[in-house]
Structure formats: C-alpha cells, structure tokens
Protein backbone atom coordinates (compact mmCIF):
# COMPACT_ATOMS: atom_id res chain seq x y z
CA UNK A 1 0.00 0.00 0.00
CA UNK A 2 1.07 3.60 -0.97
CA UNK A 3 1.33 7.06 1.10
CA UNK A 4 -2.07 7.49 2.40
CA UNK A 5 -2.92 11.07 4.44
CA UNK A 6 -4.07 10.53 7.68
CA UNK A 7 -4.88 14.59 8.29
CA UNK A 8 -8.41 13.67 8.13
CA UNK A 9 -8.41 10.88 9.84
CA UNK A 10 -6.59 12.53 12.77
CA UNK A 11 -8.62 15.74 12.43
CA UNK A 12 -11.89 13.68 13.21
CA UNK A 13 -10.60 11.75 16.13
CA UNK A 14 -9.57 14.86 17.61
CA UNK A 15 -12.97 16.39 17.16
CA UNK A 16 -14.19 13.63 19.26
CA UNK A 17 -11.41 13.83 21.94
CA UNK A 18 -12.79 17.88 22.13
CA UNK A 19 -16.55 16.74 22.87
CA UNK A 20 -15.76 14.18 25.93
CA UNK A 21 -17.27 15.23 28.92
CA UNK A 22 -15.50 14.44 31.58
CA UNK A 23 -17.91 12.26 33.48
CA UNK A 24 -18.05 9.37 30.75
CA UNK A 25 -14.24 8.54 31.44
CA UNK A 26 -14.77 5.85 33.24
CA UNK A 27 -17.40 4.34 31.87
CA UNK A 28 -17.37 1.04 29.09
CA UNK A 29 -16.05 1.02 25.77
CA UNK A 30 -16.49 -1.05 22.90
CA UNK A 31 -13.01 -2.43 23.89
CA UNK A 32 -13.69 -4.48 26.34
CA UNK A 33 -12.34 -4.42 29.64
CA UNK A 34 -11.22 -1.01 28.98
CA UNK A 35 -12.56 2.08 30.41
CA UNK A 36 -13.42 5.22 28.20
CA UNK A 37 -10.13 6.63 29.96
CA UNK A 38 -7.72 3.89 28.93
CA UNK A 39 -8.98 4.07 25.34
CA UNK A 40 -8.50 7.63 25.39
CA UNK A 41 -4.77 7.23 26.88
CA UNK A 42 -4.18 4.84 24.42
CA UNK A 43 -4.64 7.16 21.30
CA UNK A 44 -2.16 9.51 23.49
CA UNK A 45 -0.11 7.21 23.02
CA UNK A 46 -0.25 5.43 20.14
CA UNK A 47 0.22 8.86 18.31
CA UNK A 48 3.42 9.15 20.10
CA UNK A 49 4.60 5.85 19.08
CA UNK A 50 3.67 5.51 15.44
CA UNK A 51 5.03 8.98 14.79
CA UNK A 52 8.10 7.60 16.16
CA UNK A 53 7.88 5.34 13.86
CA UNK A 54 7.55 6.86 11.47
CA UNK A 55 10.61 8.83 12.08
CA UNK A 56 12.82 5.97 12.62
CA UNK A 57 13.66 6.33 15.91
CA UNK A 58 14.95 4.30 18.74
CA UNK A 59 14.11 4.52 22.29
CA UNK A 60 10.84 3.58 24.38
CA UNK A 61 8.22 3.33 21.83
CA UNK A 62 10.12 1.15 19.74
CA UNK A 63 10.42 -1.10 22.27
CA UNK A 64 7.60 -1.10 24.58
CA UNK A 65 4.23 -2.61 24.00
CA UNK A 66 1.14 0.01 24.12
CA UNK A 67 -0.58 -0.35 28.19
CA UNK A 68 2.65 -1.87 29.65
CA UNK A 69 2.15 -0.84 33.07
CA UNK A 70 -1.49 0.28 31.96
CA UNK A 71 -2.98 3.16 30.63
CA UNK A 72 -2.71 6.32 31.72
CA UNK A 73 -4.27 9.84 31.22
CA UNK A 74 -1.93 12.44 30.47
CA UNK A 75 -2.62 15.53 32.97
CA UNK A 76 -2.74 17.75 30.27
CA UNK A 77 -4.77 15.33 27.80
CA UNK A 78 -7.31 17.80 26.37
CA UNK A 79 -4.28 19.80 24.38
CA UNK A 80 -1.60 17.05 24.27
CA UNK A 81 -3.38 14.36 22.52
CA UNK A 82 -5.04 16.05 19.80
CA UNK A 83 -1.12 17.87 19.05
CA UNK A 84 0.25 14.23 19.16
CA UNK A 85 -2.35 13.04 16.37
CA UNK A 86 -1.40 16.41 14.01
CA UNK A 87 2.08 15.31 14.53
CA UNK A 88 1.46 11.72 13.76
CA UNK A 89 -0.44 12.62 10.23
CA UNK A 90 2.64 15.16 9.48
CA UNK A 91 5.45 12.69 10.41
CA UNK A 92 3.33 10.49 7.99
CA UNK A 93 3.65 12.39 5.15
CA UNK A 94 7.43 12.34 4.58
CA UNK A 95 7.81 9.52 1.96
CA UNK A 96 10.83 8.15 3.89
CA UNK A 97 8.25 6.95 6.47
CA UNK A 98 6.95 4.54 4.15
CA UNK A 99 9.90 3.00 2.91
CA UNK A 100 12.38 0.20 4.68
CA UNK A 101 12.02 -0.95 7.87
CA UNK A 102 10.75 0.64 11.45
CA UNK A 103 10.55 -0.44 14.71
CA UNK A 104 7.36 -0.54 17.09
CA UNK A 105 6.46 -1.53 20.26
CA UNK A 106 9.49 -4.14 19.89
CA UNK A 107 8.30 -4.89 16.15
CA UNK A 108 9.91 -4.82 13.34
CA UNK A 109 8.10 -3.52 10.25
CA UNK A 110 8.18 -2.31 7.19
CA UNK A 111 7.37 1.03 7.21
CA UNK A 112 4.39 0.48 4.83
CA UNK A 113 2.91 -1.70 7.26
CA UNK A 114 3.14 0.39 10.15
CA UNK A 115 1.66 3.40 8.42
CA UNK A 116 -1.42 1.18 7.74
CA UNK A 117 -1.90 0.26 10.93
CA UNK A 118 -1.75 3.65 12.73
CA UNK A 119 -4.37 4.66 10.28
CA UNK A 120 -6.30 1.89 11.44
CA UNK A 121 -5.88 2.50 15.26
CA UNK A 122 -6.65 6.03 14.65
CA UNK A 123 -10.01 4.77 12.90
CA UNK A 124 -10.80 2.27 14.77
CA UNK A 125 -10.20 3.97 18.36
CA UNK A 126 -11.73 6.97 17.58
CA UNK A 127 -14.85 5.43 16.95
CA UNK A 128 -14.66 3.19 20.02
CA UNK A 129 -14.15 6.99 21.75
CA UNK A 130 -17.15 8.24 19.77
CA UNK A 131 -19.14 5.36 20.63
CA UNK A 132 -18.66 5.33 24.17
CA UNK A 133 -19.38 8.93 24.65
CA UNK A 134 -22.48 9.13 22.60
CA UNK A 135 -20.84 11.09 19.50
CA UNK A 136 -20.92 10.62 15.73
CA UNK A 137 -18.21 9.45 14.09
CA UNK A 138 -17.30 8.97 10.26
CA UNK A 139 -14.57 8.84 7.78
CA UNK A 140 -13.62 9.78 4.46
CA UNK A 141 -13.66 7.79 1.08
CA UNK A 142 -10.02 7.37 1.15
CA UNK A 143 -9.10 6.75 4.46
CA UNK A 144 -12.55 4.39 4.89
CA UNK A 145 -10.74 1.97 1.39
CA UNK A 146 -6.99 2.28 3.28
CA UNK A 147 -8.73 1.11 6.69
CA UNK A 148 -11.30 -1.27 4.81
CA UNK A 149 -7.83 -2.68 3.05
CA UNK A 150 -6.18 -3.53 6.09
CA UNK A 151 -8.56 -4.44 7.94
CA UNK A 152 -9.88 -7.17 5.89
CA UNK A 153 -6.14 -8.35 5.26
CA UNK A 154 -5.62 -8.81 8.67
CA UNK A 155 -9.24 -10.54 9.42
CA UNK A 156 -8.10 -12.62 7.11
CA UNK A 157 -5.47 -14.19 9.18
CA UNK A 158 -7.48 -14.75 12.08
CA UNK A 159 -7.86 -12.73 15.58
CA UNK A 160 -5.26 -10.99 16.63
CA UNK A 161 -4.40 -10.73 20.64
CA UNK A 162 -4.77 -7.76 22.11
CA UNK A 163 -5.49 -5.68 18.48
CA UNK A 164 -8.69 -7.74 16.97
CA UNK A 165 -10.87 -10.27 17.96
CA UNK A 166 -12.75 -11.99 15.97
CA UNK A 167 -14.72 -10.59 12.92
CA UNK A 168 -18.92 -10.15 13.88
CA UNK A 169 -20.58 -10.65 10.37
CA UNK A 170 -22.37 -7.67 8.95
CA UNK A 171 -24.08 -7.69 5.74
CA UNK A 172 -22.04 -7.63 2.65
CA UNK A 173 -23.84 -3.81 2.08
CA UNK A 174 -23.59 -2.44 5.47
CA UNK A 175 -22.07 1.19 5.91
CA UNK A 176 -18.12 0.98 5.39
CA UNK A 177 -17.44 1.85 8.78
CA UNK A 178 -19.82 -0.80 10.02
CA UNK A 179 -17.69 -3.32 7.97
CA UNK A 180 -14.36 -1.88 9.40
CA UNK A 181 -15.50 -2.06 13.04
CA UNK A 182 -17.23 -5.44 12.59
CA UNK A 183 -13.86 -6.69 10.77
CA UNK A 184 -11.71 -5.47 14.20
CA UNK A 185 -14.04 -7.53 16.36
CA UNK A 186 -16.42 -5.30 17.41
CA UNK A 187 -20.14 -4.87 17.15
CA UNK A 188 -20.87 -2.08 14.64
CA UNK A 189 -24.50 -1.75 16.74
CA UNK A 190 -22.78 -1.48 20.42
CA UNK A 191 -24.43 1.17 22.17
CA UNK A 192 -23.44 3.58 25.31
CA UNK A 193 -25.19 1.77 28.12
C-alpha cells in the first residue's frame, strides 16, 4: 500500500477527543475491559509511538508494547493528545516513512505496514471513543478503502491478541465503517449503556 494522508483521519478523532465530557471517562467502551479513559490514553499514546515510527527512531516506543504498566491519562490530555495526532499525520507524510524498515512496540516492520496500521488505530479507536461517549463518528472515502484494506487483510489471518478479535458478520452492504468495526471484532451496533 502507498502514502495514504491521515490529516483527516486525525482531524476527526480529535474532534471527538474535544466533545468528551468528563464524566463518561470511566465508563465502558467497545473495547472491552477497557474504560473510556484507557482508550483515550491509548490514542495519546499510540500517536506518540507511530510517529516515532515513522521517524525511525529508537528509544521507548520502539520497544515497549502500548498499556505496559497500563494506561494512563496524560494531565494535560485535552491539548496534548489532539497535538500528538497532528504530529502523527505530518510525520506520515514524509515519503521516507513509508519505505524500509521501522521499529514498534518491539516490532519490526516495514514502514508500509506500520503506516497502515496507525491509520487503522486512529479509525478504529476513535470510533470506540465516539461510541462510548455518545458522538458521531465517520470517515472519508479514502481513508474508509486504506482502513477497509487492512482491515480485511488482517481478518483474514485470524484474531489478533490484544489488536482484533474476531470478525462479527455484517451484511455484505452495510455502511463501510460498520464493515471496518465489525472486521476489528467489534459490534458495529454497540451502544453507550
């Protein structure tokens, strides 16, 4: 898979992170056995790590798993996490991030790879936020056939610990988004309780 421009992508998870209220932090998520909170630490995160990636760099996030030692809300989370995700679309749109190898969360990967994944989490977790907290939550055309890509790829393999469990069947015309979430494990119709 190519370059693709996560700007958008980024933009809209962001938009959600702006609209939490406060009091829904600690309630469920479609991730189960996470709190609102945790998912909302881990997109902190995971923009720090895959932009690090995407540079090339060594040091803790190429090494260390995401929620080793569990997750945990940056004080200043309202400002910090939307900056990471506008620096993890910009470090994502040098062409050197794409190319060769990278290292991630003590993975190595080609850099093609990686960039298709961070999409994905950004996707992916940003809807979980969205869900959990009552909010809308779409994508583009582009970054809906990138996601839609590598999500089925990987589905295709099986469940994956920790990222994916297994696919809930949707019908073959269901919204996009539907069909990425269900792909990722989750239940496309899961509902704040």
């Amino acid at each position: 898979m190519g370059m693709i421009d996560f700007t958008e992508a980024c933009k809209r998870t962001s938009d959600v992170l702006a609209k939490l209220d406060d009091q829904l932090l600690s309630g469920t998520t479609p991730c189960e056995g996470l709190q609102l909170r945790d998912v909302v630490a881990h997109v902190g995160g995971l923009a720090l790590a895959f932009t690090s990636a995407a540079r090339k760099e060594s040091g803790e996030y190429a090494e260390t798993p995401p929620g080793t030692g569990g997750y945990h809300l940056d004080a200043h989370w309202r400002t910090s996490y939307p900056a990471g995700l506008v620096g993890l679309a910009q470090a994502w749109q040098a062409p050197a991030a794409w190319q060769g190898m990278t290292r991630i969360a003590g993975l190595d990967l080609p850099g093609a790879v990686t960039g298709s994944v961070a999409l994905t989490e950004v996707v992916i977790h940003g809807w979980d936020i969205a869900r959990a907290a009552g909010l809308p939550y779409a994508v583009d055309r582009h970054t809906a056939e990138a996601v839609l890509a590598h999500v089925t790829l990987v589905a295709a393999e099986g469940p994956v610990e920790g990222l994916f469990g297994p696919a809930v069947p949707v019908a073959d015309d269901a919204p996009v988004l539907d069909r990425i979430v269900a792909l990722s494990g989750r239940d496309p119709a899961w509902r704040l309780r």
